[in-house]
PDB file of N, CA and C in Angstrom:
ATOM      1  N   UNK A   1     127.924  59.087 157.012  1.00  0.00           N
ATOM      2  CA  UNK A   1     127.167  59.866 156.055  1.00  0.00           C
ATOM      3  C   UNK A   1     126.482  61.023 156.783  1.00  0.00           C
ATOM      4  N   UNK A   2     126.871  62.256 155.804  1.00  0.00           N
ATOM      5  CA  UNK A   2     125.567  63.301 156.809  1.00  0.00           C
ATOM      6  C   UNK A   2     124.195  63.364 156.302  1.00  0.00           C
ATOM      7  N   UNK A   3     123.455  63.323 157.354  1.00  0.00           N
ATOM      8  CA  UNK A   3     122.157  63.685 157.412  1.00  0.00           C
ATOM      9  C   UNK A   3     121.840  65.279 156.854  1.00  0.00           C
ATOM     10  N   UNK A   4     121.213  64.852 155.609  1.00  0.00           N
ATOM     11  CA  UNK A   4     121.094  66.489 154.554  1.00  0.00           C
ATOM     12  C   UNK A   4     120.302  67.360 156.186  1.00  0.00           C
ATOM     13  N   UNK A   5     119.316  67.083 156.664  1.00  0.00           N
ATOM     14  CA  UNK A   5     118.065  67.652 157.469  1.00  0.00           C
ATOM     15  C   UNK A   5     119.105  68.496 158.525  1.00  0.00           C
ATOM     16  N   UNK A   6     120.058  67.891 158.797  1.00  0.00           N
ATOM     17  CA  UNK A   6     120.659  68.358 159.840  1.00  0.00           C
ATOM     18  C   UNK A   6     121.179  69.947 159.986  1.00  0.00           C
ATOM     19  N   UNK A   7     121.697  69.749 158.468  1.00  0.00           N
ATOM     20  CA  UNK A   7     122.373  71.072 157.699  1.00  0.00           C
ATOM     21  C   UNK A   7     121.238  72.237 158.088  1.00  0.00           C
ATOM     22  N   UNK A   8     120.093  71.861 158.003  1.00  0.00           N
ATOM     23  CA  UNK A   8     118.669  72.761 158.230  1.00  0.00           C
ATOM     24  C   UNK A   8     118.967  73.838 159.416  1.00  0.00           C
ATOM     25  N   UNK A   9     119.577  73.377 160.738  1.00  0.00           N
ATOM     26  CA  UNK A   9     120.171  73.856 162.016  1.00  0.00           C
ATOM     27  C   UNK A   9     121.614  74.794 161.935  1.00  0.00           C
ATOM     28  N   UNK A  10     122.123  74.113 161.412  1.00  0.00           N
ATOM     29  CA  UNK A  10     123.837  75.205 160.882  1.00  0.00           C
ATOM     30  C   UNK A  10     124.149  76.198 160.358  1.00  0.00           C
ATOM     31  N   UNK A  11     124.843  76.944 160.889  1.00  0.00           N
ATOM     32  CA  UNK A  11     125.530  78.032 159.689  1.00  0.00           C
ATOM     33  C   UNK A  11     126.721  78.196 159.718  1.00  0.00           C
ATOM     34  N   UNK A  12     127.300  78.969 158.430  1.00  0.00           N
ATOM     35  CA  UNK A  12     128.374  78.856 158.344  1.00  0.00           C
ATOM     36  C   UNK A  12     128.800  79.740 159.617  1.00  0.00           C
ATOM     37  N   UNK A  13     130.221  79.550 160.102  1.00  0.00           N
ATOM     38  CA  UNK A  13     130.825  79.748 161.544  1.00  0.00           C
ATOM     39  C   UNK A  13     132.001  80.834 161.151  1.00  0.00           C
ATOM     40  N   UNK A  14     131.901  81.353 159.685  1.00  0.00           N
ATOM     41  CA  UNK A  14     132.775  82.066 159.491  1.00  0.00           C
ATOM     42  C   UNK A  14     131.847  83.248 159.031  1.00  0.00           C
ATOM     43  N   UNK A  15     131.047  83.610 158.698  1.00  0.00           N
ATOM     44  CA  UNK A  15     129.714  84.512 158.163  1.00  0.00           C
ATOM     45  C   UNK A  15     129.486  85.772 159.490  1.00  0.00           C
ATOM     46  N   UNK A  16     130.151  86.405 159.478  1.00  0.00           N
ATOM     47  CA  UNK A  16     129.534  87.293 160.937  1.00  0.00           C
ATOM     48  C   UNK A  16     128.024  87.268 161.014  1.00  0.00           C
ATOM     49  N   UNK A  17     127.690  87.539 159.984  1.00  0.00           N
ATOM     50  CA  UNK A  17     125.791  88.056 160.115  1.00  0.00           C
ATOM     51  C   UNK A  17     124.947  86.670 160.825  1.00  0.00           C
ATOM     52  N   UNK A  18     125.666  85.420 160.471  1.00  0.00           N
ATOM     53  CA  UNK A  18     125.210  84.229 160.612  1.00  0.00           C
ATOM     54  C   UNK A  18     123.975  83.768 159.659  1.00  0.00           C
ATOM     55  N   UNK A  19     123.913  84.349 158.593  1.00  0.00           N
ATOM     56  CA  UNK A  19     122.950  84.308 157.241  1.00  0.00           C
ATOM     57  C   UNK A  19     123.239  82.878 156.503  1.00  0.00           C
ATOM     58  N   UNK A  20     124.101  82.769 156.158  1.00  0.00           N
ATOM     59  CA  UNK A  20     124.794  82.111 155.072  1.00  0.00           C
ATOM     60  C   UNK A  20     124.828  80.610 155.678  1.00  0.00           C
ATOM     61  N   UNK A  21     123.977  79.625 154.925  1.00  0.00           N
ATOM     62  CA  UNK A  21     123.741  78.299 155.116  1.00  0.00           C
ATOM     63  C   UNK A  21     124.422  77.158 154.562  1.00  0.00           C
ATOM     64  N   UNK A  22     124.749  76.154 155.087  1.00  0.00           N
ATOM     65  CA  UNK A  22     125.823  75.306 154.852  1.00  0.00           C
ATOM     66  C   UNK A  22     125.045  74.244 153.694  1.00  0.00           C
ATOM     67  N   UNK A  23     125.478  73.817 152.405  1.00  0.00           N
ATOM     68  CA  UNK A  23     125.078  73.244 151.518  1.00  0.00           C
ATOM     69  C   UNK A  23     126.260  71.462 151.878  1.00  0.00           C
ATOM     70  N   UNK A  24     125.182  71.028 151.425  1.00  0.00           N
ATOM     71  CA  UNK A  24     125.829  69.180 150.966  1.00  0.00           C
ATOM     72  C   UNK A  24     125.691  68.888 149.761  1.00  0.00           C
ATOM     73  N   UNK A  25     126.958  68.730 149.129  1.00  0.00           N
ATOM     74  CA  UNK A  25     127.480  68.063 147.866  1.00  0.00           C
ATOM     75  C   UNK A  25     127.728  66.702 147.795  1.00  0.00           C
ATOM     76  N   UNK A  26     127.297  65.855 147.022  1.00  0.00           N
ATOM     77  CA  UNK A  26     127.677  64.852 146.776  1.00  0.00           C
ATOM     78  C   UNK A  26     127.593  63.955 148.231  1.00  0.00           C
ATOM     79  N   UNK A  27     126.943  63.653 149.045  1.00  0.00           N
ATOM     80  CA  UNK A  27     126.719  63.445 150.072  1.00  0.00           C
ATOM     81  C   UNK A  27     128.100  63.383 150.837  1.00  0.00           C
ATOM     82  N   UNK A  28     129.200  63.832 150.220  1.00  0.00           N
ATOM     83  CA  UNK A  28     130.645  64.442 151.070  1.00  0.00           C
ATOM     84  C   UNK A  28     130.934  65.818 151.683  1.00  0.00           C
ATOM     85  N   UNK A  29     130.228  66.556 150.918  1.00  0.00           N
ATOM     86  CA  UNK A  29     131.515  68.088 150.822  1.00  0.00           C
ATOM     87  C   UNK A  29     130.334  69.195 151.670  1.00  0.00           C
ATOM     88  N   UNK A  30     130.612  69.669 152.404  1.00  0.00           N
ATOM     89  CA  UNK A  30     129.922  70.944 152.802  1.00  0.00           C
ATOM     90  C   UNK A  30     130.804  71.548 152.836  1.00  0.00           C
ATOM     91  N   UNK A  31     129.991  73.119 152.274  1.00  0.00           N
ATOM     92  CA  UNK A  31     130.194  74.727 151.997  1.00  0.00           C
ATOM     93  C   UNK A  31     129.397  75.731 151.693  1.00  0.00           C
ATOM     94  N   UNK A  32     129.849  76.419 152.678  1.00  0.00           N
ATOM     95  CA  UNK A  32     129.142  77.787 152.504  1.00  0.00           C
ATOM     96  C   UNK A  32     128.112  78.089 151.947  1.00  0.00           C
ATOM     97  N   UNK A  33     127.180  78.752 151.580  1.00  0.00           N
ATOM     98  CA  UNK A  33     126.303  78.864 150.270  1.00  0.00           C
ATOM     99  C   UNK A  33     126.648  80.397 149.902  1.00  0.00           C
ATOM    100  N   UNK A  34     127.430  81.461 150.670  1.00  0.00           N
ATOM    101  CA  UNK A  34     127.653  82.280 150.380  1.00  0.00           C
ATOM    102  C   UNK A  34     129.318  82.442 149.767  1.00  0.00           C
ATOM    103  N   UNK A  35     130.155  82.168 150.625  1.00  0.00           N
ATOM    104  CA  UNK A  35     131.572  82.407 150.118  1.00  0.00           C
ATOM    105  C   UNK A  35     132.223  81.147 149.807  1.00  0.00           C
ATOM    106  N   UNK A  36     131.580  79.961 149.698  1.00  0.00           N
ATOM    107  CA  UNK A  36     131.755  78.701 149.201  1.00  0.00           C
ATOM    108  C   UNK A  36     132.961  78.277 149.967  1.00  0.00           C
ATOM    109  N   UNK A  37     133.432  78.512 151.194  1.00  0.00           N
ATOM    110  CA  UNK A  37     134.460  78.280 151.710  1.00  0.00           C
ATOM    111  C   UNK A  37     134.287  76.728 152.010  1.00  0.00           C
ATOM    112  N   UNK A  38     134.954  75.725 152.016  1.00  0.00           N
ATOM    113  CA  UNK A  38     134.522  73.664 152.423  1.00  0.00           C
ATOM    114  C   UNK A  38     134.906  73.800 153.589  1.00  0.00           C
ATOM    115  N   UNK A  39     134.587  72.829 154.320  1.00  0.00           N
ATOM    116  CA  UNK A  39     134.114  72.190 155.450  1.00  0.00           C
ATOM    117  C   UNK A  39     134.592  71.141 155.885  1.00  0.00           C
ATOM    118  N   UNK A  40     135.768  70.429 156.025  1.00  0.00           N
ATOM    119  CA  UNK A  40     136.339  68.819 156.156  1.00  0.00           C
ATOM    120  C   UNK A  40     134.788  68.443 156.966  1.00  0.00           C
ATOM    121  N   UNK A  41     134.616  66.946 156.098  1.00  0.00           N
ATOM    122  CA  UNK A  41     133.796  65.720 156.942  1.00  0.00           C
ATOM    123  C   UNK A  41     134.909  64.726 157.184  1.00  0.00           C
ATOM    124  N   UNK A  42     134.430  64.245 158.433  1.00  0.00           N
ATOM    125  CA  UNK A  42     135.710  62.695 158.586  1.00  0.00           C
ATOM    126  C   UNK A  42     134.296  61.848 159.706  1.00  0.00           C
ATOM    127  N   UNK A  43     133.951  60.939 159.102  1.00  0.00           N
ATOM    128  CA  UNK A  43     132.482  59.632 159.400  1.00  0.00           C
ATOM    129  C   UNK A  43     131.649  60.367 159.887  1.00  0.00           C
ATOM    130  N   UNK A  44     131.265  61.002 159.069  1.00  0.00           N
ATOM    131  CA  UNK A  44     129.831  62.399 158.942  1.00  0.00           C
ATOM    132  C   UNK A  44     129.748  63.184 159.700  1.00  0.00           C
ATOM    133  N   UNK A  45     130.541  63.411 160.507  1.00  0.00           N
ATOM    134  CA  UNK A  45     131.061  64.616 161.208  1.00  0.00           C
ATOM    135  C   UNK A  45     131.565  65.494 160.794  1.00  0.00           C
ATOM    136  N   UNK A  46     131.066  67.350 161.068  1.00  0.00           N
ATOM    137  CA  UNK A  46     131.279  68.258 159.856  1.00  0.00           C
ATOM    138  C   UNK A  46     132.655  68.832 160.808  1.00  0.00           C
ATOM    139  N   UNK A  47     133.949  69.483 160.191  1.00  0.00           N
ATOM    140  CA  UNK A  47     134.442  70.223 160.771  1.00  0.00           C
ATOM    141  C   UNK A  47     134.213  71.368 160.836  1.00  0.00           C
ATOM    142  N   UNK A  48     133.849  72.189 161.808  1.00  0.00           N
ATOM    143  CA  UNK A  48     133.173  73.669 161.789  1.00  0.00           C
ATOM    144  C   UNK A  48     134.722  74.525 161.990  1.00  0.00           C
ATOM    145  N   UNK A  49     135.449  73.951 162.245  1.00  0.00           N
ATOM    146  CA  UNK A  49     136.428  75.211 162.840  1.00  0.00           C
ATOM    147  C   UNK A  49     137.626  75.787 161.863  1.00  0.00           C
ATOM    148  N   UNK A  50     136.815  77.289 161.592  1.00  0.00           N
ATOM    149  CA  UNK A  50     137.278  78.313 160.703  1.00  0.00           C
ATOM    150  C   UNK A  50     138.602  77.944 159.878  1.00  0.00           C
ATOM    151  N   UNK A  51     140.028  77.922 161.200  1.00  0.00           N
ATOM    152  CA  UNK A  51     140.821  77.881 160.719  1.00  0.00           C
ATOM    153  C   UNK A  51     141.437  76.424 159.637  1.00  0.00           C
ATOM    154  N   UNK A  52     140.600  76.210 159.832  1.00  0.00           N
ATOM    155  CA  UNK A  52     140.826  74.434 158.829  1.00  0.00           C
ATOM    156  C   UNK A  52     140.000  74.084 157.993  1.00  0.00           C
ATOM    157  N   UNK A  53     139.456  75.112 157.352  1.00  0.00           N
ATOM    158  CA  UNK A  53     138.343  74.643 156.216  1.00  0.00           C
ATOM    159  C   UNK A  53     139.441  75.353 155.482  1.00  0.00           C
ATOM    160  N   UNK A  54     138.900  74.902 153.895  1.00  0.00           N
ATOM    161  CA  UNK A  54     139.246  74.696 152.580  1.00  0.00           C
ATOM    162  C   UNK A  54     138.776  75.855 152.192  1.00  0.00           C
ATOM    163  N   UNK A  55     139.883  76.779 151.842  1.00  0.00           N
ATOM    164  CA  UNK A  55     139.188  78.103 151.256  1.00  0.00           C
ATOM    165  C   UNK A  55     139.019  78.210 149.501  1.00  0.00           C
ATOM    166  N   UNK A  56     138.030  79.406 149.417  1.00  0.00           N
ATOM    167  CA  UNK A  56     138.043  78.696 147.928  1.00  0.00           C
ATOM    168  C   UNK A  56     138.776  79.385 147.142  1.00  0.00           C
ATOM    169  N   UNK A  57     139.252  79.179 145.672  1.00  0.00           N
ATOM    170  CA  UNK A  57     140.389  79.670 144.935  1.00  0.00           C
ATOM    171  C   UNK A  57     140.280  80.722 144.175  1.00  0.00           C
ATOM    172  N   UNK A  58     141.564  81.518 144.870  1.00  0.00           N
ATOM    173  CA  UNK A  58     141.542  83.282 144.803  1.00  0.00           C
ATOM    174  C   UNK A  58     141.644  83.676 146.165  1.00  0.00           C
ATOM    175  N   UNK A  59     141.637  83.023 147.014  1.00  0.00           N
ATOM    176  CA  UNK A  59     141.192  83.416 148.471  1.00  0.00           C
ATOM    177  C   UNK A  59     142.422  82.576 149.056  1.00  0.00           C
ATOM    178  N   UNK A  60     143.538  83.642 150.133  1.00  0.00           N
ATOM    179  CA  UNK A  60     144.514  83.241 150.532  1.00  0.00           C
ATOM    180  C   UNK A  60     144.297  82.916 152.478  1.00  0.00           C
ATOM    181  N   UNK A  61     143.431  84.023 152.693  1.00  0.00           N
ATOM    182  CA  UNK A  61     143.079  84.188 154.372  1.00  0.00           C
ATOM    183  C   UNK A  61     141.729  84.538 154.482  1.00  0.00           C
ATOM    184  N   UNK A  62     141.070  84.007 155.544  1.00  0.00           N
ATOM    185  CA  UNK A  62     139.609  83.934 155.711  1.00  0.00           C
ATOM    186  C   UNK A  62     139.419  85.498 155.966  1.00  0.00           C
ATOM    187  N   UNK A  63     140.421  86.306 156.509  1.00  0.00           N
ATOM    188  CA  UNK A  63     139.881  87.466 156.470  1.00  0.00           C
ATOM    189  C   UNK A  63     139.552  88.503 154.916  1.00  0.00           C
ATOM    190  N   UNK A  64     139.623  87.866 154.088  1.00  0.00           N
ATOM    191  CA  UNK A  64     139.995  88.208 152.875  1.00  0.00           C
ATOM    192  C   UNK A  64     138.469  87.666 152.085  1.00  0.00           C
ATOM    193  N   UNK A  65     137.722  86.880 152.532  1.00  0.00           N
ATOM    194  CA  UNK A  65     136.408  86.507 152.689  1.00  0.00           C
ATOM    195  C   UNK A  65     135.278  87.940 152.203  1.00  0.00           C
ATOM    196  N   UNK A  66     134.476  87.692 151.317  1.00  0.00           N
ATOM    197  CA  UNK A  66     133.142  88.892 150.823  1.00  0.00           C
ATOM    198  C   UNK A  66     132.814  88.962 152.654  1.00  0.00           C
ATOM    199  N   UNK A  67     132.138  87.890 152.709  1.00  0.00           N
ATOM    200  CA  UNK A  67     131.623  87.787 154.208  1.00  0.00           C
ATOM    201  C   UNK A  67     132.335  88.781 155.169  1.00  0.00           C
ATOM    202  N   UNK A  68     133.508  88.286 155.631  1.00  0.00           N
ATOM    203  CA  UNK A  68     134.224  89.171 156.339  1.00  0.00           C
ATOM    204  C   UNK A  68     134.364  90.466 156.307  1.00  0.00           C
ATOM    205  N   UNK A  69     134.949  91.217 154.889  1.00  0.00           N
ATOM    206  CA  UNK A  69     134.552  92.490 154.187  1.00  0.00           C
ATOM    207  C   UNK A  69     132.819  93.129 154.999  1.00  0.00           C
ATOM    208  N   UNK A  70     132.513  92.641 154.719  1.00  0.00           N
ATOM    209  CA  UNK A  70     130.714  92.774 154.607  1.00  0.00           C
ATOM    210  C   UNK A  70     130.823  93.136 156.197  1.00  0.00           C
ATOM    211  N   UNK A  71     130.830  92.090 157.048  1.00  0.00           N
ATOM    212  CA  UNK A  71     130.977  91.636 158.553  1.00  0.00           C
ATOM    213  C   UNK A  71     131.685  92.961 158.994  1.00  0.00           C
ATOM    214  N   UNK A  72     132.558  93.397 158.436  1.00  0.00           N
ATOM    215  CA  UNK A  72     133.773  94.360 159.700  1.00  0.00           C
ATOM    216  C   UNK A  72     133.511  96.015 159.198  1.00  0.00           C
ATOM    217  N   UNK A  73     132.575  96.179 158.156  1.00  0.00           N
ATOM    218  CA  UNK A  73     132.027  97.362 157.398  1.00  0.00           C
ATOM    219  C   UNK A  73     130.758  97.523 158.468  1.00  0.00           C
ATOM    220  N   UNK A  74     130.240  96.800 158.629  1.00  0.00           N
ATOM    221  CA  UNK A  74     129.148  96.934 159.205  1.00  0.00           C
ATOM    222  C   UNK A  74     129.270  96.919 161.137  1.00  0.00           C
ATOM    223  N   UNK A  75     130.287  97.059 161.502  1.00  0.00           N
ATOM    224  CA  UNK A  75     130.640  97.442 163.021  1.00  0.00           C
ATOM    225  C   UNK A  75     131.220  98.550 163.179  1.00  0.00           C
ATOM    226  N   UNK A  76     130.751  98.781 164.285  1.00  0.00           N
ATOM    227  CA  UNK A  76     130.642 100.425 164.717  1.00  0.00           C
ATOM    228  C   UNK A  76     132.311 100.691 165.001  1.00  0.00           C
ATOM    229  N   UNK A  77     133.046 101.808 165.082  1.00  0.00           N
ATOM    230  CA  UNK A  77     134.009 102.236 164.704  1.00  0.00           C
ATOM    231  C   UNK A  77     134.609 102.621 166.284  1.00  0.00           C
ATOM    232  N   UNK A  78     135.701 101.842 166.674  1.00  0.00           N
ATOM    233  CA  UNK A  78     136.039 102.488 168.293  1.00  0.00           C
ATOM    234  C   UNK A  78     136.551 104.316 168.086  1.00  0.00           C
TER     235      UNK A  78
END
């Protein structure tokens, strides 16, 4: 089971700004609070790594993400 308090420390790992805070559903499911992207848990252990979360529907590639958009607008231009 995860510990809701814990979530308090995390952010989402796909968010460039690092704003966007990880929510617990149903004491299973974490996601995003911004681009609602999920999170695999397997015995309350969150999976953080980008390429294996559950994107949400309408959304084919994480680069395709508001976040991301937002994230790569806002870096300086080589």
């Amino acid at each position: 089971m995860i510990d809701p308090q814990s979530l308090e420390y995390l952010r989402c790992p796909i968010d460039p700004q690092r704003e966007a805070t990880l929510v617990l559903e149903e004491h299973i499911r974490v996601y995003c609070s911004n681009c609602r992207v999920q999170f695999k848990t397997r015995e309350g252990m969150i999976n953080l790594i980008p390429q294996e979360a559950i994107l949400p529907d309408g959304c084919e590639r994480l680069e395709r993400l508001p976040c991301q958009k937002r994230g790569s607008a806002s870096k300086p231009q080589a």
